[in-house]
PDB file of N, CA and C in Angstrom:
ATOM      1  N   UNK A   1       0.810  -1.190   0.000  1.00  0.00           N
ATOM      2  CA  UNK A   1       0.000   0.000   0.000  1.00  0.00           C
ATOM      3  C   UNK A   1       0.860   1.264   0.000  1.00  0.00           C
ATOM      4  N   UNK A   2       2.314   1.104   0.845  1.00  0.00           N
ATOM      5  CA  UNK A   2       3.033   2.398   0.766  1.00  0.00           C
ATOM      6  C   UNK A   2       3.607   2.435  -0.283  1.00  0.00           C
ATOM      7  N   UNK A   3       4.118   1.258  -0.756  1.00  0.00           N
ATOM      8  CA  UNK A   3       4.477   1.526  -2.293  1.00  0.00           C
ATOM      9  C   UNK A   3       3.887   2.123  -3.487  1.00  0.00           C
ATOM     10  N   UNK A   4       2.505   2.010  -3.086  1.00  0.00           N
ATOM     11  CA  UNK A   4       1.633   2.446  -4.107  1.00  0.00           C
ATOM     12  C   UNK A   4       1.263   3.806  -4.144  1.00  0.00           C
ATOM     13  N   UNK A   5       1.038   4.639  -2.662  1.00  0.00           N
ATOM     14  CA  UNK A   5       1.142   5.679  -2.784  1.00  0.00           C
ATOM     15  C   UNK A   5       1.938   6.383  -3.354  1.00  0.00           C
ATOM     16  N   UNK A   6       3.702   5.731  -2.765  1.00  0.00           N
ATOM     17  CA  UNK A   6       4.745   6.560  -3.287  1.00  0.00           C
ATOM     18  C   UNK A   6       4.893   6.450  -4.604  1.00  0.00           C
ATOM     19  N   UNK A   7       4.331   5.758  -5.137  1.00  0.00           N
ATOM     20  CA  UNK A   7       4.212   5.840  -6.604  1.00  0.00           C
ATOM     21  C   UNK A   7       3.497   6.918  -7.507  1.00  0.00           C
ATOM     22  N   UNK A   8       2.269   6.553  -6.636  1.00  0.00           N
ATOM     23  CA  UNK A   8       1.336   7.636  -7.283  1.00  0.00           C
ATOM     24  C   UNK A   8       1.759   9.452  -7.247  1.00  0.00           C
ATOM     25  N   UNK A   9       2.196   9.380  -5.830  1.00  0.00           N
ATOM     26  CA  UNK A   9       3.046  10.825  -5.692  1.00  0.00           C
ATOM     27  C   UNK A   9       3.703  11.240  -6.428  1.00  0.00           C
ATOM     28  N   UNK A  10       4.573   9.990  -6.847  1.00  0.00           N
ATOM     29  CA  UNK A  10       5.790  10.452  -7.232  1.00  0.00           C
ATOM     30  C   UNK A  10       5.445  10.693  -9.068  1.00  0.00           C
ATOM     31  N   UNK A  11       4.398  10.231  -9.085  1.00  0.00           N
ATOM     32  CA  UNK A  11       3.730  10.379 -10.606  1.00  0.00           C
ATOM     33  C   UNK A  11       3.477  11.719 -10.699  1.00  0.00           C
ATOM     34  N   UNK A  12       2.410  12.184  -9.589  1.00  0.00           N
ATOM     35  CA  UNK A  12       1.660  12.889  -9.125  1.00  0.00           C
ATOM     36  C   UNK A  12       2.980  14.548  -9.369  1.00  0.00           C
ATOM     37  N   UNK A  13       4.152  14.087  -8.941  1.00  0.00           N
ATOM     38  CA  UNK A  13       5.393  15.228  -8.973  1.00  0.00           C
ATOM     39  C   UNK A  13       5.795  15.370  -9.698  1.00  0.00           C
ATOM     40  N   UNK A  14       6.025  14.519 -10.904  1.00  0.00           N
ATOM     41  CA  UNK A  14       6.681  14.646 -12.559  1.00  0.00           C
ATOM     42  C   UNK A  14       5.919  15.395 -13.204  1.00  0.00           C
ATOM     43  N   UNK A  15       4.449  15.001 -12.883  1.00  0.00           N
ATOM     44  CA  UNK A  15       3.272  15.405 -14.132  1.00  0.00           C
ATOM     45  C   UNK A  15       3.273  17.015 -13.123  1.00  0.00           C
ATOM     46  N   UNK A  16       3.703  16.810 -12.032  1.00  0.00           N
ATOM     47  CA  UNK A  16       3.088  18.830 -11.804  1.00  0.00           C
ATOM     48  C   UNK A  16       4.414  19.431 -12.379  1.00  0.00           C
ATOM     49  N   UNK A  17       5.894  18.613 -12.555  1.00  0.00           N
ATOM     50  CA  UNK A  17       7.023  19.396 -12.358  1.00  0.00           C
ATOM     51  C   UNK A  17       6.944  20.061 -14.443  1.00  0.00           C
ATOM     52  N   UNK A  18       6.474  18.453 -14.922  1.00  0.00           N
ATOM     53  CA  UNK A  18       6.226  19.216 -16.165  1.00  0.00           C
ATOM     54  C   UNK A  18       5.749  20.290 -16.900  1.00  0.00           C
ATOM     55  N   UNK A  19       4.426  20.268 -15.862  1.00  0.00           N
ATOM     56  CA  UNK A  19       3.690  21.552 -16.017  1.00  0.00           C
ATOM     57  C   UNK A  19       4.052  22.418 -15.424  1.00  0.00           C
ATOM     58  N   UNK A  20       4.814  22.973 -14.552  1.00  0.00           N
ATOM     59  CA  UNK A  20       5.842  24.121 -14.163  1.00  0.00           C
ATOM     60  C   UNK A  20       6.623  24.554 -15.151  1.00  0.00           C
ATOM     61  N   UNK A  21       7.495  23.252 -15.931  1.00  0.00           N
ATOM     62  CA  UNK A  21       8.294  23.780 -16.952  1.00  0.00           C
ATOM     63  C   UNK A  21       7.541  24.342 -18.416  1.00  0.00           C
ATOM     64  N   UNK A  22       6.405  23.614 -18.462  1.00  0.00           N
ATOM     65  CA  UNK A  22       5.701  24.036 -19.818  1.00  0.00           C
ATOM     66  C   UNK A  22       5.519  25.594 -19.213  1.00  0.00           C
ATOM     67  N   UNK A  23       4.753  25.981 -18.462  1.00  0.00           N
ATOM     68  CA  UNK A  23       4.122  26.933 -18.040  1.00  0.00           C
ATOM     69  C   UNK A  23       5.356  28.331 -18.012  1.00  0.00           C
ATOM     70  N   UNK A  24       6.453  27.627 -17.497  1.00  0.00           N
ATOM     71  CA  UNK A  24       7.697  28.783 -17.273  1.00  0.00           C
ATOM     72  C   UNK A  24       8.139  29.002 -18.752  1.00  0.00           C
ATOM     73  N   UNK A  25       8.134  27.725 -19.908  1.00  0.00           N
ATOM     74  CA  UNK A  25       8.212  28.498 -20.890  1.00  0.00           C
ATOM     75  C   UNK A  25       7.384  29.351 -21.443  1.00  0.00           C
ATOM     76  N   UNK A  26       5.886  29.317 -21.301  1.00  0.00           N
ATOM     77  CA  UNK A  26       4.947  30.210 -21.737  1.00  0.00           C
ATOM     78  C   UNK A  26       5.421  31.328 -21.303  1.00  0.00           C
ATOM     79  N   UNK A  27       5.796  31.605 -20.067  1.00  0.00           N
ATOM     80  CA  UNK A  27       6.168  33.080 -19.692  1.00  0.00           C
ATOM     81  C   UNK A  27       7.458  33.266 -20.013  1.00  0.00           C
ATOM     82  N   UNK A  28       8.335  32.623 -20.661  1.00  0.00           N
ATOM     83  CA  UNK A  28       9.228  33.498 -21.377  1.00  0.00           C
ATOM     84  C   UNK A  28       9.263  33.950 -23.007  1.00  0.00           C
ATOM     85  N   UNK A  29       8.232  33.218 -23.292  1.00  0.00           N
ATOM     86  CA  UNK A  29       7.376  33.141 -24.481  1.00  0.00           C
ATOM     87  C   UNK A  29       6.851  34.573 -24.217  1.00  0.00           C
ATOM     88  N   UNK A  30       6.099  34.859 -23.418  1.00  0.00           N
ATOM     89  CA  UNK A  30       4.966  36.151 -22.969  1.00  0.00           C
ATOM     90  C   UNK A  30       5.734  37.109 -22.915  1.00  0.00           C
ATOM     91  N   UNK A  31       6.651  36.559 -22.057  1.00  0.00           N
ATOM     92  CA  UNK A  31       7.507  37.903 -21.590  1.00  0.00           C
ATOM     93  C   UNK A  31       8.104  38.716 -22.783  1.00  0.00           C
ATOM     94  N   UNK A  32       8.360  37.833 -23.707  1.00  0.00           N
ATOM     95  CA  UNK A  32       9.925  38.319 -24.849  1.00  0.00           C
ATOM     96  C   UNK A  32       8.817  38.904 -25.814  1.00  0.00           C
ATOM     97  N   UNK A  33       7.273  38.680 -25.757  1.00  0.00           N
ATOM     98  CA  UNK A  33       6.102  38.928 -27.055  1.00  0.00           C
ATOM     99  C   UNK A  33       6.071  40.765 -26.000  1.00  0.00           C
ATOM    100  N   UNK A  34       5.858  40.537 -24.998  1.00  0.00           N
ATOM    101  CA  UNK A  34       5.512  41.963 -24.062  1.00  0.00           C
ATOM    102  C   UNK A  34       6.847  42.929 -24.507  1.00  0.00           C
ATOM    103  N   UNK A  35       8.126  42.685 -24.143  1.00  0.00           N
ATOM    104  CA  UNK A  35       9.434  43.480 -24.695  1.00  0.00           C
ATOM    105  C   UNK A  35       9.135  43.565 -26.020  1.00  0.00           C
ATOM    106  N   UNK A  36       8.817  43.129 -27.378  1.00  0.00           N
ATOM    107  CA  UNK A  36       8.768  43.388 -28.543  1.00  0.00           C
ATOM    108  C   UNK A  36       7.607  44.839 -28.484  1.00  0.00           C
ATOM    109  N   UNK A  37       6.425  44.301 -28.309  1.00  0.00           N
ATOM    110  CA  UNK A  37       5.633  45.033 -27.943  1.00  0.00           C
ATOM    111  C   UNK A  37       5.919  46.154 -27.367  1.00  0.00           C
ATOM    112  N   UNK A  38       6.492  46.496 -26.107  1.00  0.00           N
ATOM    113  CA  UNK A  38       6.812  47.934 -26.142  1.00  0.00           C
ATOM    114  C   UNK A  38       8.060  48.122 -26.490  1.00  0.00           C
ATOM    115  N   UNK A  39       8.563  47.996 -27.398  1.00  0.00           N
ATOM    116  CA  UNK A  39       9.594  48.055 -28.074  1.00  0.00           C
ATOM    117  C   UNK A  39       8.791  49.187 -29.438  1.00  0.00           C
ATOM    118  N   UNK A  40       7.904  48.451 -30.239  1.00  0.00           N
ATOM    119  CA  UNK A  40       7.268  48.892 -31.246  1.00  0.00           C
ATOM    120  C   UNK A  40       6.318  50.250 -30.743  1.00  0.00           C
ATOM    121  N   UNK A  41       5.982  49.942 -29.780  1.00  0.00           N
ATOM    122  CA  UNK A  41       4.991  50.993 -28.815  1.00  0.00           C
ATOM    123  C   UNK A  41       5.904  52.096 -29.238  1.00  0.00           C
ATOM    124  N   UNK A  42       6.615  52.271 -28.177  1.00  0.00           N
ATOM    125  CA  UNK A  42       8.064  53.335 -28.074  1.00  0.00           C
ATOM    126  C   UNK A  42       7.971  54.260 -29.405  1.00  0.00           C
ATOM    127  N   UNK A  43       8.713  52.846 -30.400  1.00  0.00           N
ATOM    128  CA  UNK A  43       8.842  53.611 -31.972  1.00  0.00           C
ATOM    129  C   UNK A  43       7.839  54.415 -32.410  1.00  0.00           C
ATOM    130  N   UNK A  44       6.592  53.974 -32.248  1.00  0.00           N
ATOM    131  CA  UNK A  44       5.146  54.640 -32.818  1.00  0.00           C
ATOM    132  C   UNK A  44       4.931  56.251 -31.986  1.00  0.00           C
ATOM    133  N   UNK A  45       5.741  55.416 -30.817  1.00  0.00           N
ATOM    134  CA  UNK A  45       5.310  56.619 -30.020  1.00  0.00           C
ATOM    135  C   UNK A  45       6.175  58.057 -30.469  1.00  0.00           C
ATOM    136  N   UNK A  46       7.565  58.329 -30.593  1.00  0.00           N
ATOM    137  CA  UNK A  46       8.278  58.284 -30.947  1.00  0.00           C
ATOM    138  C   UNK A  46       8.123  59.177 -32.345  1.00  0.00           C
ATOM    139  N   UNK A  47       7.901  58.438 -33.119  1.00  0.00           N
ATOM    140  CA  UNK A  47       7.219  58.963 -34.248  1.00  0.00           C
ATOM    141  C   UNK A  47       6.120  60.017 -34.491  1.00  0.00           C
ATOM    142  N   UNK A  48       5.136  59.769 -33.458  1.00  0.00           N
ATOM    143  CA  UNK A  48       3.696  60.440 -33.275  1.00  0.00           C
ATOM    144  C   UNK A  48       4.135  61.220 -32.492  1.00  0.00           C
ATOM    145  N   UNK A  49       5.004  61.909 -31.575  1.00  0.00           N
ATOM    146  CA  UNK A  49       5.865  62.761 -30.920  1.00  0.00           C
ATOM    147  C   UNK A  49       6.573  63.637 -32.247  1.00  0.00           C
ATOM    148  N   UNK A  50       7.567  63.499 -32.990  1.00  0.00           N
ATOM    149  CA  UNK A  50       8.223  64.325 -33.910  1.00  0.00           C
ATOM    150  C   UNK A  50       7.055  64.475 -34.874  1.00  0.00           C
ATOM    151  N   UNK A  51       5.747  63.987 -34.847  1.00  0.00           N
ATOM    152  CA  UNK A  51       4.842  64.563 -36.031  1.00  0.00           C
ATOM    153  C   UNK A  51       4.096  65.499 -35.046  1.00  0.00           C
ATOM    154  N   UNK A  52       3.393  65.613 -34.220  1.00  0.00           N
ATOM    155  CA  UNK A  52       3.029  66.455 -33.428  1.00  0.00           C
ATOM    156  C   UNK A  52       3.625  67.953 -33.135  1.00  0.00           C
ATOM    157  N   UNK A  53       4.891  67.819 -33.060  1.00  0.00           N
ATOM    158  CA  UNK A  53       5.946  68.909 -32.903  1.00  0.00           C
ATOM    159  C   UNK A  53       6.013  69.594 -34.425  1.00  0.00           C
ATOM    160  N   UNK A  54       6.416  68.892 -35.605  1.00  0.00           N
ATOM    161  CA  UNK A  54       6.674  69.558 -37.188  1.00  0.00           C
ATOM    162  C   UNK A  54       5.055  69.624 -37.543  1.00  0.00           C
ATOM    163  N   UNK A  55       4.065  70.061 -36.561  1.00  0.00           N
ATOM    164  CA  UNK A  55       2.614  69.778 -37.390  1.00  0.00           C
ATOM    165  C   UNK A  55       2.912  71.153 -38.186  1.00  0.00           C
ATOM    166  N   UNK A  56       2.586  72.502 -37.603  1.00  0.00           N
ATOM    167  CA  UNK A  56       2.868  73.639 -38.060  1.00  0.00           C
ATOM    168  C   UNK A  56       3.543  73.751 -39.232  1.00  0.00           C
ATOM    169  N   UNK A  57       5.122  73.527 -38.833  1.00  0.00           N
ATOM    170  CA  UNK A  57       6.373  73.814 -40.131  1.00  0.00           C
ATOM    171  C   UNK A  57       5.386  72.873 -41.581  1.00  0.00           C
ATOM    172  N   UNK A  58       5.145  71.597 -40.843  1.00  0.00           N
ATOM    173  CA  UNK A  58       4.591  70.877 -42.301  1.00  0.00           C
ATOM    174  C   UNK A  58       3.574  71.249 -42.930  1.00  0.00           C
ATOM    175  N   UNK A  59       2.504  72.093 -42.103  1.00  0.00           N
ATOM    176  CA  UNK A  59       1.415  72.224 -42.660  1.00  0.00           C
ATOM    177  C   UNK A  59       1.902  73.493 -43.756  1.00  0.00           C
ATOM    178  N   UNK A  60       2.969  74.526 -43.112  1.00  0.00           N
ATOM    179  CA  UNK A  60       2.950  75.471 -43.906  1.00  0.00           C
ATOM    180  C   UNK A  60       3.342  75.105 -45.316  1.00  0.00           C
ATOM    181  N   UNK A  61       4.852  74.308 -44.712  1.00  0.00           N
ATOM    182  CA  UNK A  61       5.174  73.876 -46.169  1.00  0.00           C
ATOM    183  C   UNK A  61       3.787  73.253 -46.877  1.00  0.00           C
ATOM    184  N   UNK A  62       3.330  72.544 -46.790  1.00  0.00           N
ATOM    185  CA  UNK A  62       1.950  71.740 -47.716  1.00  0.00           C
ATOM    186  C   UNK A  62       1.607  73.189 -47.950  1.00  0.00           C
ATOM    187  N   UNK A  63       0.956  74.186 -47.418  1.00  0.00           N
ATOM    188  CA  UNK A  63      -0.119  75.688 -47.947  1.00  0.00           C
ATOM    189  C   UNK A  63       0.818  75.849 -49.135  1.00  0.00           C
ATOM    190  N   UNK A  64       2.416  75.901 -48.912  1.00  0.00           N
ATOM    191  CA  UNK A  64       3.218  77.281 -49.627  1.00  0.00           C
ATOM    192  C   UNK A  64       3.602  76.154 -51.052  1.00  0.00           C
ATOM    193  N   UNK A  65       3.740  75.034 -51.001  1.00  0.00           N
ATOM    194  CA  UNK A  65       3.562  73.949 -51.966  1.00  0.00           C
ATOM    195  C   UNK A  65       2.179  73.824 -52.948  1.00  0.00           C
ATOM    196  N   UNK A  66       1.290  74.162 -52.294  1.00  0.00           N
ATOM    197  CA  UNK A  66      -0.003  73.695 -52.518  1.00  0.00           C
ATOM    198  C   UNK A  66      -0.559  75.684 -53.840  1.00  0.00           C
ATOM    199  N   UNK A  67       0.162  76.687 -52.982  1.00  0.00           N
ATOM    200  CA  UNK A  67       0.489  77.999 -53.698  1.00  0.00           C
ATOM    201  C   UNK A  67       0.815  77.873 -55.280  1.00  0.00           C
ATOM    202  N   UNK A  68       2.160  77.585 -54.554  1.00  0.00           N
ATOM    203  CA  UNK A  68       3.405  77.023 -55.978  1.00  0.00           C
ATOM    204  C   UNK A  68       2.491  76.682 -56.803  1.00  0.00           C
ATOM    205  N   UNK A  69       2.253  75.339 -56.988  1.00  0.00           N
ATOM    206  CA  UNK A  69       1.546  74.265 -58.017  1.00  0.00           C
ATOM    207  C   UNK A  69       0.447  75.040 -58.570  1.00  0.00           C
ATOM    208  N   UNK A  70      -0.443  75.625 -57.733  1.00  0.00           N
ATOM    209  CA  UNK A  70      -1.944  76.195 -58.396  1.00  0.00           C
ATOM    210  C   UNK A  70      -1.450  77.868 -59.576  1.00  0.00           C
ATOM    211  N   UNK A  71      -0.025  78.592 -58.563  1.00  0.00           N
ATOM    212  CA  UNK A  71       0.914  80.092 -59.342  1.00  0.00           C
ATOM    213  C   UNK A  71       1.541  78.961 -61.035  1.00  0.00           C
ATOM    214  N   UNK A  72       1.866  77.829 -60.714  1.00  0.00           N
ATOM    215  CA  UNK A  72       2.293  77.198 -62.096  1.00  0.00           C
ATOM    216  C   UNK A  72       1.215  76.399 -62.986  1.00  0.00           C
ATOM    217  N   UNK A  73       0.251  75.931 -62.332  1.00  0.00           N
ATOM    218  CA  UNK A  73      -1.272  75.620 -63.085  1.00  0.00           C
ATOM    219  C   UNK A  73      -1.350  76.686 -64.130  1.00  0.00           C
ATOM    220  N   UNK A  74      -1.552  77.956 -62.740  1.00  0.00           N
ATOM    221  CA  UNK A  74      -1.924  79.383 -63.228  1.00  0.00           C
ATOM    222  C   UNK A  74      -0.933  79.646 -65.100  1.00  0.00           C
ATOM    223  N   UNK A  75       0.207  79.457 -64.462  1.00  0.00           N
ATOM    224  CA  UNK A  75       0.975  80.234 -65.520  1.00  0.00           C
ATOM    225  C   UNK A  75       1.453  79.529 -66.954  1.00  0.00           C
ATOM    226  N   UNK A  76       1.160  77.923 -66.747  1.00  0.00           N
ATOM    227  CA  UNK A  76       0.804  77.031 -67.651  1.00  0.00           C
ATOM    228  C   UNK A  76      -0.322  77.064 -68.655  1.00  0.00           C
ATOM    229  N   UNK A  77      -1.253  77.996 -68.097  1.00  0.00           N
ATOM    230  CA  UNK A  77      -2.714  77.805 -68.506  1.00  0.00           C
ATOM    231  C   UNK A  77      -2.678  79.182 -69.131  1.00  0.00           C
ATOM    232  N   UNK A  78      -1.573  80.545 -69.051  1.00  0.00           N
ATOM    233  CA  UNK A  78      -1.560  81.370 -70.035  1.00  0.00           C
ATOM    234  C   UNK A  78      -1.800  82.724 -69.218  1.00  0.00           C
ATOM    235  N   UNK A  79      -1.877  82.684 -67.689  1.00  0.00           N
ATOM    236  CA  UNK A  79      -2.037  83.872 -66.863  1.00  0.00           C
ATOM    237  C   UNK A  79      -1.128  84.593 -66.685  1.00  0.00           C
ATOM    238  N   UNK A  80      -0.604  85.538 -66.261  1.00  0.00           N
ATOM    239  CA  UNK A  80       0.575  86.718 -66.459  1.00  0.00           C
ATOM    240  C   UNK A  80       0.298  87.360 -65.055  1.00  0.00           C
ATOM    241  N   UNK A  81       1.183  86.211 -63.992  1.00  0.00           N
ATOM    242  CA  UNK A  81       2.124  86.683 -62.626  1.00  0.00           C
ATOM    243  C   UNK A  81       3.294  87.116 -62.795  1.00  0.00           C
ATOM    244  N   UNK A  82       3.742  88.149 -64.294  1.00  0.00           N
ATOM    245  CA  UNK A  82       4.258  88.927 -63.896  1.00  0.00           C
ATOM    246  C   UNK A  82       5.011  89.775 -62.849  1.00  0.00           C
ATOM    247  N   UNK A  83       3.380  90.637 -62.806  1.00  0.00           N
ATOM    248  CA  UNK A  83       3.721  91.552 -62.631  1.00  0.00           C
ATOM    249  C   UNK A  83       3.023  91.760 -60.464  1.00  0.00           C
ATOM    250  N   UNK A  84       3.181  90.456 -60.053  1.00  0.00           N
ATOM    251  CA  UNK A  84       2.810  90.069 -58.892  1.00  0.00           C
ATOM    252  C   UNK A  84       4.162  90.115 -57.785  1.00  0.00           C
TER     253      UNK A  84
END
């Protein structure tokens, strides 16, 4: 009968020790998916930071671009900015 317990225990300790190790790899699995993750976060962030800051400078450039093109439409099409 004691043999049989210690058997079963000792079954009972492999099959939990396995599942400790499966489980500890999931979390280094998790862990290394979480570091990528804010890794990419960061970058986006990062990014959406230096666009926030050049909103202004860019927008002007786009108006003073957006000028240009319509003053050369203009002067393509036979108008006389001359004298502007």
């Amino acid at each position: 009968e004691d043999s049989k317990l210690i058997t079963e225990k000792s079954s009972a300790k492999a099959s939990s020790e396995e599942e400790l190790e499966d489980e500890k790899d999931k979390k280094t699995d998790t862990t290394k998916t979480l570091m990528e993750a804010g890794k990419y976060l960061q970058s986006v962030h990062g990014e959406c930071d230096w666009l926030v800051q050049n909103f202004d400078a860019r927008k002007e450039a786009r108006a003073g671009e957006s000028e240009a093109l319509t003053n050369a439409k203009a002067v393509l099409s036979g108008a006389d900015y001359s004298l502007l």
